[in-house]
PDB file of N, CA and C in Angstrom:
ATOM      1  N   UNK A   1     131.151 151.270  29.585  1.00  0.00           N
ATOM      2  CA  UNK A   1     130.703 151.124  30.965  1.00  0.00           C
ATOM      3  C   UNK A   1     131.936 151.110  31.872  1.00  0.00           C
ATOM      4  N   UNK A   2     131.987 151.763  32.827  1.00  0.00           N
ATOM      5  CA  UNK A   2     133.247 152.411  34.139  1.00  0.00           C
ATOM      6  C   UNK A   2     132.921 152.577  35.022  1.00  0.00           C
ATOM      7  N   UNK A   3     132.319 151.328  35.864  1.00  0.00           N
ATOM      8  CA  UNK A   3     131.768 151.566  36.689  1.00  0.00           C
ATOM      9  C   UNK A   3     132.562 150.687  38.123  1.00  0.00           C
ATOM     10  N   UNK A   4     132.838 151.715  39.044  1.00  0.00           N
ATOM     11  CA  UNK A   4     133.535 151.632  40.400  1.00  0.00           C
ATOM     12  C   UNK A   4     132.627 151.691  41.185  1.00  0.00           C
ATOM     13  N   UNK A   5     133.661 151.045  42.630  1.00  0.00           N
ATOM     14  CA  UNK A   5     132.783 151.856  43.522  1.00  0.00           C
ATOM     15  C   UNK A   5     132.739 153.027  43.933  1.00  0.00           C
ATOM     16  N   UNK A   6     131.494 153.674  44.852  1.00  0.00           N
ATOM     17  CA  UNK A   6     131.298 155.181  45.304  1.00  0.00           C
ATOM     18  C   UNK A   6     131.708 155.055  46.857  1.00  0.00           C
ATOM     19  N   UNK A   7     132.658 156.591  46.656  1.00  0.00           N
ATOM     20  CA  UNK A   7     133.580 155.961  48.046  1.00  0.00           C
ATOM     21  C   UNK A   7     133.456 158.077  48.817  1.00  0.00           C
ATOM     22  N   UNK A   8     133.239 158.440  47.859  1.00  0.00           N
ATOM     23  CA  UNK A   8     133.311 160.009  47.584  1.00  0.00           C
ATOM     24  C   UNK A   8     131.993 160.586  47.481  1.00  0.00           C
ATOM     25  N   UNK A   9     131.775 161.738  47.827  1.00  0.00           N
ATOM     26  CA  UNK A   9     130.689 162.894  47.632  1.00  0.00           C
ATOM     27  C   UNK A   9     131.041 162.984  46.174  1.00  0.00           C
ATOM     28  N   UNK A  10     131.712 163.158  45.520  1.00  0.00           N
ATOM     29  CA  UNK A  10     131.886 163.639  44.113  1.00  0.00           C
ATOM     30  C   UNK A  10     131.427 162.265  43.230  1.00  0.00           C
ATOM     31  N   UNK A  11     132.143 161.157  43.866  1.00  0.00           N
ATOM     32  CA  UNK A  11     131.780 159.804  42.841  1.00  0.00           C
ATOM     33  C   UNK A  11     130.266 159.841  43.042  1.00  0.00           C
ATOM     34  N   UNK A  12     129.355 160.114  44.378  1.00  0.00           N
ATOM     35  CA  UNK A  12     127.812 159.597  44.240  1.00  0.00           C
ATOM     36  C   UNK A  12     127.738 160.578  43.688  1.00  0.00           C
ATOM     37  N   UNK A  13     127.976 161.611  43.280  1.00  0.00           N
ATOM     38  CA  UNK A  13     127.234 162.780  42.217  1.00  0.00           C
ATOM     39  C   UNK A  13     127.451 162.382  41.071  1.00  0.00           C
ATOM     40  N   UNK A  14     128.575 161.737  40.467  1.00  0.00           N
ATOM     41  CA  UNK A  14     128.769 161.800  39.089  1.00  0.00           C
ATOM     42  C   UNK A  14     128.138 159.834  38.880  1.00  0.00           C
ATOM     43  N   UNK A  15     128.132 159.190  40.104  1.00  0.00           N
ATOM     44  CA  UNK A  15     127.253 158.306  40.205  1.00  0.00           C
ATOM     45  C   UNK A  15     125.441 158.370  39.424  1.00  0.00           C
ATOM     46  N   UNK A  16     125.097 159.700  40.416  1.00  0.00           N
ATOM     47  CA  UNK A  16     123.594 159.961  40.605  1.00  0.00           C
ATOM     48  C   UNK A  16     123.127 160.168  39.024  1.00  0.00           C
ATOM     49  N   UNK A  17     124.520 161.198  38.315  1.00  0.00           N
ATOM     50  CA  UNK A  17     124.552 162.109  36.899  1.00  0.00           C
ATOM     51  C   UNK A  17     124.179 160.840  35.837  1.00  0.00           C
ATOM     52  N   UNK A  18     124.785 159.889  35.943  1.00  0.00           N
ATOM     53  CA  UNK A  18     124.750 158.575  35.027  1.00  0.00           C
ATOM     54  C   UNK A  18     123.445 157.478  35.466  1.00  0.00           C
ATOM     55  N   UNK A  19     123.339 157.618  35.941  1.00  0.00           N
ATOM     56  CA  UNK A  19     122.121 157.336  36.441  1.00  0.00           C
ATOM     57  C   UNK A  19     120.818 157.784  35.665  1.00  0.00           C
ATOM     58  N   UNK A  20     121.062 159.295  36.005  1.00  0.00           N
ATOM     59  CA  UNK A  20     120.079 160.094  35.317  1.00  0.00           C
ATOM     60  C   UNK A  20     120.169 159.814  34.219  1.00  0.00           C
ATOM     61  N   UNK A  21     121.366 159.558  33.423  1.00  0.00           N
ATOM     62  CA  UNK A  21     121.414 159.009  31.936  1.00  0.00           C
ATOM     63  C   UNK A  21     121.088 158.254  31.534  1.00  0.00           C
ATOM     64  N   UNK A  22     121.081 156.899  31.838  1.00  0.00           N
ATOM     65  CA  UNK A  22     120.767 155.538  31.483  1.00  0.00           C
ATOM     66  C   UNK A  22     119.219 154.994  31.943  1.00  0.00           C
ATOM     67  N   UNK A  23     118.673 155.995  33.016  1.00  0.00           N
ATOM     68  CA  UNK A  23     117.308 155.906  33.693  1.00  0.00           C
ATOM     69  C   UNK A  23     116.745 154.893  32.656  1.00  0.00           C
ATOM     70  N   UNK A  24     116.590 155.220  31.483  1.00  0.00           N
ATOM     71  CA  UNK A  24     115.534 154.250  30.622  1.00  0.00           C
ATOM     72  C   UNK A  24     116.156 153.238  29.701  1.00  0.00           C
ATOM     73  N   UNK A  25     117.404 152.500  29.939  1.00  0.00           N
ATOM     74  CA  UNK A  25     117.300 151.412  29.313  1.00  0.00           C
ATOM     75  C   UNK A  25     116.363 150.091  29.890  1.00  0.00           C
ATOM     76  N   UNK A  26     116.578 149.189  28.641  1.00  0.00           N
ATOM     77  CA  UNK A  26     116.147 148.352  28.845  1.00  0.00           C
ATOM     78  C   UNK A  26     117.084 147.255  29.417  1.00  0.00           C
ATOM     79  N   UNK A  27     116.136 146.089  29.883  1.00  0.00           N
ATOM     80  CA  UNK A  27     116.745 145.301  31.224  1.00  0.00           C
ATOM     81  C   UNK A  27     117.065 144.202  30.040  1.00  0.00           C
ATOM     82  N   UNK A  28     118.755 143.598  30.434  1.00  0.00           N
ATOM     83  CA  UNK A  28     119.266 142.894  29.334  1.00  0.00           C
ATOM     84  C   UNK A  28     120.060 143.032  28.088  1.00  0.00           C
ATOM     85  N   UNK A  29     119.919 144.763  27.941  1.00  0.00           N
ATOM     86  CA  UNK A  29     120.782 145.089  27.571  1.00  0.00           C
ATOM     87  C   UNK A  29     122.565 145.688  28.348  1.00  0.00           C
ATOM     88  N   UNK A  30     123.037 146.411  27.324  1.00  0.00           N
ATOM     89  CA  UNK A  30     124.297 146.288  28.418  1.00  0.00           C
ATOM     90  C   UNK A  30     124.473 147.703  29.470  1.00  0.00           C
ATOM     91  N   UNK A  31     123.643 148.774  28.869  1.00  0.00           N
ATOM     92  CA  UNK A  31     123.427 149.560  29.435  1.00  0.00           C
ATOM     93  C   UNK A  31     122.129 149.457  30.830  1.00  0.00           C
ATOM     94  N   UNK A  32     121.509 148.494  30.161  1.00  0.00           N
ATOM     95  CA  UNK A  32     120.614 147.857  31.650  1.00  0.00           C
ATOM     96  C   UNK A  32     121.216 147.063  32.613  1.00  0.00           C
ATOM     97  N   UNK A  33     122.358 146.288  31.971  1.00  0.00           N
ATOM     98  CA  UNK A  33     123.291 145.915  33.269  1.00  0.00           C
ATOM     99  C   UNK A  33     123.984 146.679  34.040  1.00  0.00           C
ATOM    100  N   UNK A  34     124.231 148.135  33.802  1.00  0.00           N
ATOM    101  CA  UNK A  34     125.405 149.400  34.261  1.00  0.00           C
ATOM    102  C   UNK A  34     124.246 149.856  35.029  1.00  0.00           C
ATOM    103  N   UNK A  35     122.838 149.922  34.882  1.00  0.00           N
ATOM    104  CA  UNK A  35     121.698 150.354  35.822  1.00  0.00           C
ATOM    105  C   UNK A  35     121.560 149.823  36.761  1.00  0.00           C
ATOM    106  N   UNK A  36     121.410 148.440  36.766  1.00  0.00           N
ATOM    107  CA  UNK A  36     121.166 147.683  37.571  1.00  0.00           C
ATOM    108  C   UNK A  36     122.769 147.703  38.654  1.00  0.00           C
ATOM    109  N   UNK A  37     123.872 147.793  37.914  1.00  0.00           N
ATOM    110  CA  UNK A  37     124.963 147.674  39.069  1.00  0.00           C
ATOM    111  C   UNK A  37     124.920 149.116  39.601  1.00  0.00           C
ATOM    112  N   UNK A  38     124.739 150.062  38.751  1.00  0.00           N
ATOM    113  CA  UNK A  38     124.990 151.186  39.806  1.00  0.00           C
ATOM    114  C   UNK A  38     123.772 151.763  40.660  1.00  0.00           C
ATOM    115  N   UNK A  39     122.997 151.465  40.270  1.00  0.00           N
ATOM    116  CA  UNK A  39     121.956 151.330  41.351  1.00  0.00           C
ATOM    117  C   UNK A  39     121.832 150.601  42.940  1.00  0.00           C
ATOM    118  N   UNK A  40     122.443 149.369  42.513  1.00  0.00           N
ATOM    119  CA  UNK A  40     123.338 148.892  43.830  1.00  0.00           C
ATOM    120  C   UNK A  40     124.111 149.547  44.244  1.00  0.00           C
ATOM    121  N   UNK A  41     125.445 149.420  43.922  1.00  0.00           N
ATOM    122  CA  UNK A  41     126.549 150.411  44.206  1.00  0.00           C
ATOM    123  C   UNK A  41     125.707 152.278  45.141  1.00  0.00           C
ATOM    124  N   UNK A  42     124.640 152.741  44.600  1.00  0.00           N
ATOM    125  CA  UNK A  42     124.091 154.083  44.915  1.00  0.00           C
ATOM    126  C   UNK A  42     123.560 153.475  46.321  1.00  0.00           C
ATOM    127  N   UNK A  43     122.701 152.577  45.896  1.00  0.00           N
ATOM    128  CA  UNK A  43     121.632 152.158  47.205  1.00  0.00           C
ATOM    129  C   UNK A  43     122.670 151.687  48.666  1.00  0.00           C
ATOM    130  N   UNK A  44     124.055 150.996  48.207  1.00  0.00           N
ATOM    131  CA  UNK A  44     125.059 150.949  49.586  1.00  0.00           C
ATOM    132  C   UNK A  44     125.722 152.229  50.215  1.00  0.00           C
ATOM    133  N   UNK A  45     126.402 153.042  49.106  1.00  0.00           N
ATOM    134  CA  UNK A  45     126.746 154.011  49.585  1.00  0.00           C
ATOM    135  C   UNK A  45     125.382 155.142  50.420  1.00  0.00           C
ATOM    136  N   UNK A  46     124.037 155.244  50.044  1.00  0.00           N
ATOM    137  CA  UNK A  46     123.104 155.754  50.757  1.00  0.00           C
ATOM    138  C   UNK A  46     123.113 155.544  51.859  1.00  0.00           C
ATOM    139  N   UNK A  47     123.359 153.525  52.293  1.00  0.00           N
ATOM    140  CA  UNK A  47     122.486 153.160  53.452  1.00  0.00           C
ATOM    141  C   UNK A  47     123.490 153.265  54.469  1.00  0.00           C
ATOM    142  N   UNK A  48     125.301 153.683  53.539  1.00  0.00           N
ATOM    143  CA  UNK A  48     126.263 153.760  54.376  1.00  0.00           C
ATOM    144  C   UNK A  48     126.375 155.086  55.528  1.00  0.00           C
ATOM    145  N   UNK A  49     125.826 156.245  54.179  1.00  0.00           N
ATOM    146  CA  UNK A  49     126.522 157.876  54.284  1.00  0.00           C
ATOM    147  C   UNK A  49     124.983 158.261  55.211  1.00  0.00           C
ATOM    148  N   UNK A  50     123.691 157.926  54.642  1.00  0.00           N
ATOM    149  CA  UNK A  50     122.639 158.455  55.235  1.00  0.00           C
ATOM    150  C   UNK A  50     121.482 157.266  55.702  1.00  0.00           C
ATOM    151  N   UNK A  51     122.104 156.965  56.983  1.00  0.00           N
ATOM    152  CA  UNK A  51     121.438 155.836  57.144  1.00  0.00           C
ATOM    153  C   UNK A  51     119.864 156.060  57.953  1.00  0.00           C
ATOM    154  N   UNK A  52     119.038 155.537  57.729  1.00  0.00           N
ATOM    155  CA  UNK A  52     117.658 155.965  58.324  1.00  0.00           C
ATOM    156  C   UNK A  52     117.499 154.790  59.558  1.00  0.00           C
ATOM    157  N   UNK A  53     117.004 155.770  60.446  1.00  0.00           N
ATOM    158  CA  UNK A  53     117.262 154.558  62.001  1.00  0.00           C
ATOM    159  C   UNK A  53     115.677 154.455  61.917  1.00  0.00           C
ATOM    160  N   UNK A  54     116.108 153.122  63.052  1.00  0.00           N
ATOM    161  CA  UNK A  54     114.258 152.705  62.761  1.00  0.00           C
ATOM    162  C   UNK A  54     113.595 153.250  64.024  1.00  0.00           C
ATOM    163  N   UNK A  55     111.985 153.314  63.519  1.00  0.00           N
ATOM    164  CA  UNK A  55     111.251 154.499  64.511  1.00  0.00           C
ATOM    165  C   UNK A  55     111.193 153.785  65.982  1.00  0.00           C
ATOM    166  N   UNK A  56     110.931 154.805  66.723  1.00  0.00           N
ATOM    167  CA  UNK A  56     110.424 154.205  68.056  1.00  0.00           C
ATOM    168  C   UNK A  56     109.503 153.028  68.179  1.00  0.00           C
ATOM    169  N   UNK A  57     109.742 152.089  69.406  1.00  0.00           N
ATOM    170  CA  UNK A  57     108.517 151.357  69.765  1.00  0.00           C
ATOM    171  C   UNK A  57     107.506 151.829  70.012  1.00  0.00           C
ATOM    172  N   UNK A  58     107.254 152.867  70.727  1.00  0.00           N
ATOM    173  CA  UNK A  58     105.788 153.382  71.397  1.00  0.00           C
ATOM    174  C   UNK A  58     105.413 154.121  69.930  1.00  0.00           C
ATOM    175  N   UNK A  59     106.007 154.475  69.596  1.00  0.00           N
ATOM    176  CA  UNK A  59     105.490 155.753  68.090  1.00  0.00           C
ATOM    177  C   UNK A  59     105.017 154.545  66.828  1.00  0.00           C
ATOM    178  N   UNK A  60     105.607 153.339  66.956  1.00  0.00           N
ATOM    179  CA  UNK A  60     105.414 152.602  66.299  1.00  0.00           C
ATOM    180  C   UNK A  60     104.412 151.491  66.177  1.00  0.00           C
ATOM    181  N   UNK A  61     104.217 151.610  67.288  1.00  0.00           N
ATOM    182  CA  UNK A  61     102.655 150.901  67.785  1.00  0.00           C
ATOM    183  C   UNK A  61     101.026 152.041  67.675  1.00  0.00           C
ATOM    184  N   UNK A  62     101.961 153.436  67.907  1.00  0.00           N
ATOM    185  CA  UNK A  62     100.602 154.049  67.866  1.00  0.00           C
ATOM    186  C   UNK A  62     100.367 154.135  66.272  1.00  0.00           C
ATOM    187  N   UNK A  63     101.441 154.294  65.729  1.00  0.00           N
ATOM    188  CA  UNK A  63     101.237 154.299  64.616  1.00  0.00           C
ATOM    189  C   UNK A  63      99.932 153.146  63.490  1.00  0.00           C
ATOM    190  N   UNK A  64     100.360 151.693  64.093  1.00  0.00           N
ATOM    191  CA  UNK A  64     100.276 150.638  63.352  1.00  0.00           C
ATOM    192  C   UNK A  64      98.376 150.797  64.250  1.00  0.00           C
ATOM    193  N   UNK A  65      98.098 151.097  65.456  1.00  0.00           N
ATOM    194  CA  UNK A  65      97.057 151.429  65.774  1.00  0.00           C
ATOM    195  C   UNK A  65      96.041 152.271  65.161  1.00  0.00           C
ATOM    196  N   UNK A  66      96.771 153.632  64.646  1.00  0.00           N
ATOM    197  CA  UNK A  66      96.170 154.206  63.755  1.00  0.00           C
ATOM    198  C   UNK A  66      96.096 153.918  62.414  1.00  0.00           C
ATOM    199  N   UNK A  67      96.704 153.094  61.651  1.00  0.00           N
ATOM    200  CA  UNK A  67      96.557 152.058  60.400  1.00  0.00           C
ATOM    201  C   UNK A  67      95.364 151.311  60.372  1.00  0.00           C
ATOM    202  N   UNK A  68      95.401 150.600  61.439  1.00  0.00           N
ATOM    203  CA  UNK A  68      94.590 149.625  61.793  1.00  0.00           C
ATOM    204  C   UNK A  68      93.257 149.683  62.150  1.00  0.00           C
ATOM    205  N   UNK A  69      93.166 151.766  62.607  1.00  0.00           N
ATOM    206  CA  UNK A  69      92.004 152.005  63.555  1.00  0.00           C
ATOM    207  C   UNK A  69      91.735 150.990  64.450  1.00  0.00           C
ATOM    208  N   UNK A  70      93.093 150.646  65.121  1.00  0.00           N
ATOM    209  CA  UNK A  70      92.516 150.055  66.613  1.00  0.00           C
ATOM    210  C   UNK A  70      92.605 150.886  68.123  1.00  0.00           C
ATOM    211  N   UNK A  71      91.955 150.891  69.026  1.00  0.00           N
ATOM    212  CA  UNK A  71      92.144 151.367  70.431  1.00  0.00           C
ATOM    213  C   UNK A  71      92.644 150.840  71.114  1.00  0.00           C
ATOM    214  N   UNK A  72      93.082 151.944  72.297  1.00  0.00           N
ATOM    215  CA  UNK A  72      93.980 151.067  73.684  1.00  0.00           C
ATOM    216  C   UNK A  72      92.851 150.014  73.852  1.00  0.00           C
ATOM    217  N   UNK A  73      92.112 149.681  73.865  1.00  0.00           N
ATOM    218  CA  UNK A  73      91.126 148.511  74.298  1.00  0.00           C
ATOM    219  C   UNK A  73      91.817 147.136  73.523  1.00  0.00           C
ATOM    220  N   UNK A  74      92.102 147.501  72.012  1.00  0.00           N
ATOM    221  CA  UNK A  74      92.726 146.535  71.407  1.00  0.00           C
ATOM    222  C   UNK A  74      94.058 145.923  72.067  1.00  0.00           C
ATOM    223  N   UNK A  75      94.753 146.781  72.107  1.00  0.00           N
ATOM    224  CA  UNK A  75      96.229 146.735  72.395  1.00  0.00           C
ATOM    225  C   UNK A  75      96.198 146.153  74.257  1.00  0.00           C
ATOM    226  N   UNK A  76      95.216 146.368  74.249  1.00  0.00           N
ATOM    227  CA  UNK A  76      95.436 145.460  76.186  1.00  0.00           C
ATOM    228  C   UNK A  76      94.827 144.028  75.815  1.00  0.00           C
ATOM    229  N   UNK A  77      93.825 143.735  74.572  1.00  0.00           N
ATOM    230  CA  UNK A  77      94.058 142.428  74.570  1.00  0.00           C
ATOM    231  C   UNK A  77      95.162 141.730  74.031  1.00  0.00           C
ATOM    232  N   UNK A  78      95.708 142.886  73.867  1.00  0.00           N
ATOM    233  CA  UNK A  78      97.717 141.986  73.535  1.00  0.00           C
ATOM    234  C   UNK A  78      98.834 141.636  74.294  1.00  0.00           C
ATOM    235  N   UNK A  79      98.752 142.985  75.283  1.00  0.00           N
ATOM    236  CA  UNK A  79      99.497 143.123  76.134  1.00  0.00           C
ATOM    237  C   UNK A  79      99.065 143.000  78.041  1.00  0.00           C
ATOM    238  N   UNK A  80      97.818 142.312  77.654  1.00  0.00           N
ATOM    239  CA  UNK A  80      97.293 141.617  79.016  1.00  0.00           C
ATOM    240  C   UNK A  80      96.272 142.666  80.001  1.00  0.00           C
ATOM    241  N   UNK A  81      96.151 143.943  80.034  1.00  0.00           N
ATOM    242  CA  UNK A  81      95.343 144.704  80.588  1.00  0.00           C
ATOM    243  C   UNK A  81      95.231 145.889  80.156  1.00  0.00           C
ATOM    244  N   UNK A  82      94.372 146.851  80.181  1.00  0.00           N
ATOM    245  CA  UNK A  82      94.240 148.066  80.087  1.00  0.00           C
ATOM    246  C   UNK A  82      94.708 149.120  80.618  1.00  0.00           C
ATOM    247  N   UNK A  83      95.299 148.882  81.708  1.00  0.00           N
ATOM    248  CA  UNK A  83      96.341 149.281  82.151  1.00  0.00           C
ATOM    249  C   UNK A  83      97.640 149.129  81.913  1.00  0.00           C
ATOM    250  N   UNK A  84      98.337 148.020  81.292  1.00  0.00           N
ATOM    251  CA  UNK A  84      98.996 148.141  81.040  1.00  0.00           C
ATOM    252  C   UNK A  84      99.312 148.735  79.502  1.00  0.00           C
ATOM    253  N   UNK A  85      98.709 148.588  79.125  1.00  0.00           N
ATOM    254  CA  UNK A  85      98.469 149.387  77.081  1.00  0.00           C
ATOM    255  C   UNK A  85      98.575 150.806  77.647  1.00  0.00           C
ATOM    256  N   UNK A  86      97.752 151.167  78.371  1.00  0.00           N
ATOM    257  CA  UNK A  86      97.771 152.395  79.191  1.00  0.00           C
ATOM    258  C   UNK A  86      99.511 153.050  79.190  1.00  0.00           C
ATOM    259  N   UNK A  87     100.135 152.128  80.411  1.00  0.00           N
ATOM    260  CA  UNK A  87     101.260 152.778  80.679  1.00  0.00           C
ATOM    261  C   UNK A  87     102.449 152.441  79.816  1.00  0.00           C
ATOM    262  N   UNK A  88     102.247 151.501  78.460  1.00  0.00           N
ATOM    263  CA  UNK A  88     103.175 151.564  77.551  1.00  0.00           C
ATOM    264  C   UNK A  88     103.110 152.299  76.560  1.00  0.00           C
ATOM    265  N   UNK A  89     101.986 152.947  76.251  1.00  0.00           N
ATOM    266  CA  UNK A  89     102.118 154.262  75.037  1.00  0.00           C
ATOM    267  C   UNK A  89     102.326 155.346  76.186  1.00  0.00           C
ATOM    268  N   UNK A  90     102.412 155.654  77.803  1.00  0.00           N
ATOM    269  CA  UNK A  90     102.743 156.521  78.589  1.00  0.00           C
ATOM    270  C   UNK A  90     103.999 156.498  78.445  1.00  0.00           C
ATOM    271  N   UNK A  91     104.991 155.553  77.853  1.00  0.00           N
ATOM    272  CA  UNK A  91     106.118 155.079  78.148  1.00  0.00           C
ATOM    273  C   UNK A  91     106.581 155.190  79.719  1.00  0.00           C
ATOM    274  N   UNK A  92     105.529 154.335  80.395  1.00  0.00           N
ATOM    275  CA  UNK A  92     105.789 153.890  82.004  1.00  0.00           C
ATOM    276  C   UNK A  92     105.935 152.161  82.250  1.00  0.00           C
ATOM    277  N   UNK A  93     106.034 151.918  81.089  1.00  0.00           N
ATOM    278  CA  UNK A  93     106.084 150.388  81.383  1.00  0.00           C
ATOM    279  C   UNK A  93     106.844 149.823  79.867  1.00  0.00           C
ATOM    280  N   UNK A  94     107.740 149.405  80.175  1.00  0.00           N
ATOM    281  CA  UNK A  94     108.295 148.256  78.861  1.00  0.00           C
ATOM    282  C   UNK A  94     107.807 147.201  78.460  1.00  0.00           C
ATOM    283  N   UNK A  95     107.833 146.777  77.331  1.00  0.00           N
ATOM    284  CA  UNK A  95     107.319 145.846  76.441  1.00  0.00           C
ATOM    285  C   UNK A  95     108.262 144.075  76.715  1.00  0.00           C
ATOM    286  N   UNK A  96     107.654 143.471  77.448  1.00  0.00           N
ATOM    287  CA  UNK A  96     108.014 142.087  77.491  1.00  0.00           C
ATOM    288  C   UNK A  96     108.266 141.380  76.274  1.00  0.00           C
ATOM    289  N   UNK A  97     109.219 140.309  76.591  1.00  0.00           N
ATOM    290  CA  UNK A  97     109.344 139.231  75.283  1.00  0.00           C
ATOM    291  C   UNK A  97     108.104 138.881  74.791  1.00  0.00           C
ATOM    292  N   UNK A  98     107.077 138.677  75.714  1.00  0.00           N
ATOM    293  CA  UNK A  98     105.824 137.682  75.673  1.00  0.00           C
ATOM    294  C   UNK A  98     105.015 139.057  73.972  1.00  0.00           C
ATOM    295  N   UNK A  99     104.674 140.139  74.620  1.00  0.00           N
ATOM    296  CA  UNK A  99     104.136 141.632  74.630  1.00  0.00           C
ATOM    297  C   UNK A  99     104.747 141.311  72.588  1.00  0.00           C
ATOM    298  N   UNK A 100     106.324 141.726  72.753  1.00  0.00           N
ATOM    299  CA  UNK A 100     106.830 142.258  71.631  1.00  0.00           C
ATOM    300  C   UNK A 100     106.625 140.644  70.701  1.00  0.00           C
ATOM    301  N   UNK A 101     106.351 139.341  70.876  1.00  0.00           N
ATOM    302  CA  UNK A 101     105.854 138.418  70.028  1.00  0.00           C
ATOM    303  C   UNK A 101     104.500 138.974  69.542  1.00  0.00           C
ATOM    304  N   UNK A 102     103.494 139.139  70.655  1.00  0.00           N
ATOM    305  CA  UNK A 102     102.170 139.061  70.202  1.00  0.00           C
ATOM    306  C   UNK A 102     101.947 139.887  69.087  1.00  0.00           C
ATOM    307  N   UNK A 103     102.552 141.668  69.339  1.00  0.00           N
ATOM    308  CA  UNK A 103     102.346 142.546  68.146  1.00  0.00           C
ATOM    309  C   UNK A 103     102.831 141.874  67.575  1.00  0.00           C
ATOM    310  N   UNK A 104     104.368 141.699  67.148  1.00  0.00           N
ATOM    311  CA  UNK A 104     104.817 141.050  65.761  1.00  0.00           C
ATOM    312  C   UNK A 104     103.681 140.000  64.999  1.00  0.00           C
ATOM    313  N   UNK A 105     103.582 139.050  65.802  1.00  0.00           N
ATOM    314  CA  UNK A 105     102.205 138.517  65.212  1.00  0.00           C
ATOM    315  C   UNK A 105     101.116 138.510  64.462  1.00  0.00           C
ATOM    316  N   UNK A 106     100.411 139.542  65.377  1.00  0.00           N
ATOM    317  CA  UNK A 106      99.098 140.254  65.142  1.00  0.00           C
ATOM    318  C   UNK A 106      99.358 141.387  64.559  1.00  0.00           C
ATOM    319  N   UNK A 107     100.099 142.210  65.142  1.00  0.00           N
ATOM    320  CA  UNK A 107      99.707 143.245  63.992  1.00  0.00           C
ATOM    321  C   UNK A 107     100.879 143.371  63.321  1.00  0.00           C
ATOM    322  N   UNK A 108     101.762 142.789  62.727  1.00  0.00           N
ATOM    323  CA  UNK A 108     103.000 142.585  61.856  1.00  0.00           C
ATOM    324  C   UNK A 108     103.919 143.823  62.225  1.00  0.00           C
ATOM    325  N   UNK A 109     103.880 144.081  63.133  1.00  0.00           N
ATOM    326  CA  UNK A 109     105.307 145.112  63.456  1.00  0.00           C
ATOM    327  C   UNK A 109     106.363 144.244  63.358  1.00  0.00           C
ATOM    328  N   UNK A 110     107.479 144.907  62.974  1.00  0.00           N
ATOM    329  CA  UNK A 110     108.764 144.043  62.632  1.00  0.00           C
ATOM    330  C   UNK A 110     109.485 143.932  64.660  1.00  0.00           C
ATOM    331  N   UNK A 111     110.067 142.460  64.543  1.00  0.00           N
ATOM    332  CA  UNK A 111     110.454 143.022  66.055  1.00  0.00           C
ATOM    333  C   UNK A 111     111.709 143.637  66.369  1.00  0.00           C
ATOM    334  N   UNK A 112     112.351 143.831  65.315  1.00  0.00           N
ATOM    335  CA  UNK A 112     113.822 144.677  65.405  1.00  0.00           C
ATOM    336  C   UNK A 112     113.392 146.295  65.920  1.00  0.00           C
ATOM    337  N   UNK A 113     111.541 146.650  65.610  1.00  0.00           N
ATOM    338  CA  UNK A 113     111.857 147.971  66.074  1.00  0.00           C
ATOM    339  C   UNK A 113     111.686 147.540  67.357  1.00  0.00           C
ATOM    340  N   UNK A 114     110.501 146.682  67.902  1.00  0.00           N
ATOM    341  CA  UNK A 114     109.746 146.744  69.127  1.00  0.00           C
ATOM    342  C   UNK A 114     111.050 146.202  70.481  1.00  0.00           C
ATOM    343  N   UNK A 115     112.087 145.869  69.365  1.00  0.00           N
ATOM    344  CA  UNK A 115     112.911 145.085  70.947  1.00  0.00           C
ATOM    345  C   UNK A 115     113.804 146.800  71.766  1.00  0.00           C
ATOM    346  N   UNK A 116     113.914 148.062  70.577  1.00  0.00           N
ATOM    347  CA  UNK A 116     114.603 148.886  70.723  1.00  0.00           C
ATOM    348  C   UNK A 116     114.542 149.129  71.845  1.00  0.00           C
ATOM    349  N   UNK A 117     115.204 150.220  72.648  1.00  0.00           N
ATOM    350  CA  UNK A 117     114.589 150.846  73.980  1.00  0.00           C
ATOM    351  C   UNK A 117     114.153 151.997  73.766  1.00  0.00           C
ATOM    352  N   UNK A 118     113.355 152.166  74.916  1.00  0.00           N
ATOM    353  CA  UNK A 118     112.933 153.872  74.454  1.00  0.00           C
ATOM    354  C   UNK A 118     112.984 154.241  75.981  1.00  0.00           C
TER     355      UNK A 118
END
């Protein structure tokens, strides 16, 4: 077991290659410990080199709406009127402290997306 960190395009390939090798040990052995570290080691260098940004607020509410099958009717008893649910998926109106608690709440949106700007 030689296992560094991935700092290189070439190390996460020959990273990814060993990987592919060891895919099926078992956990506890010593080759399941070289899985388990380079799997870490893969999963930092990913979140370093290709990092995925988090989605919009408005895209992210319509979203969790369409999960939910709820309507703007729903979403104004969150955000206080129908008009205003209205002009925040218009993106004509921003989402208050009060607003970005209630979803988090109720409908479990995380609030790291909902505080974003859009």
């Amino acid at each position: 077991m030689n296992i560094k960190p991935i700092k290189t395009k070439k190390d996460y390939e020959q990273a990814m290659l060993r990987l592919e090798n060891i895919f099926d040990a078992k956990k506890g052995t010593p080759k399941g410990d070289e899985l388990e570290i380079l799997s870490l080691l893969i999963e930092k260098y990913e979140d370093e080199k290709f990092p995925i940004d988090l989605p919009d607020p408005v895209e992210a509410i319509k979203f969790r709406m369409e999960q939910m099958g709820m309507t703007q009717t729903d979403l104004a008893k969150i955000v206080g009127q129908k008009r205003c649910a209205s002009e925040i998926l218009n993106r004509k109106r921003k989402l208050s402290l009060d607003m970005i608690r209630q979803l988090h709440q109720q409908w479990r949106i995380p609030t790291d997306v909902l505080v974003q700007a859009y």
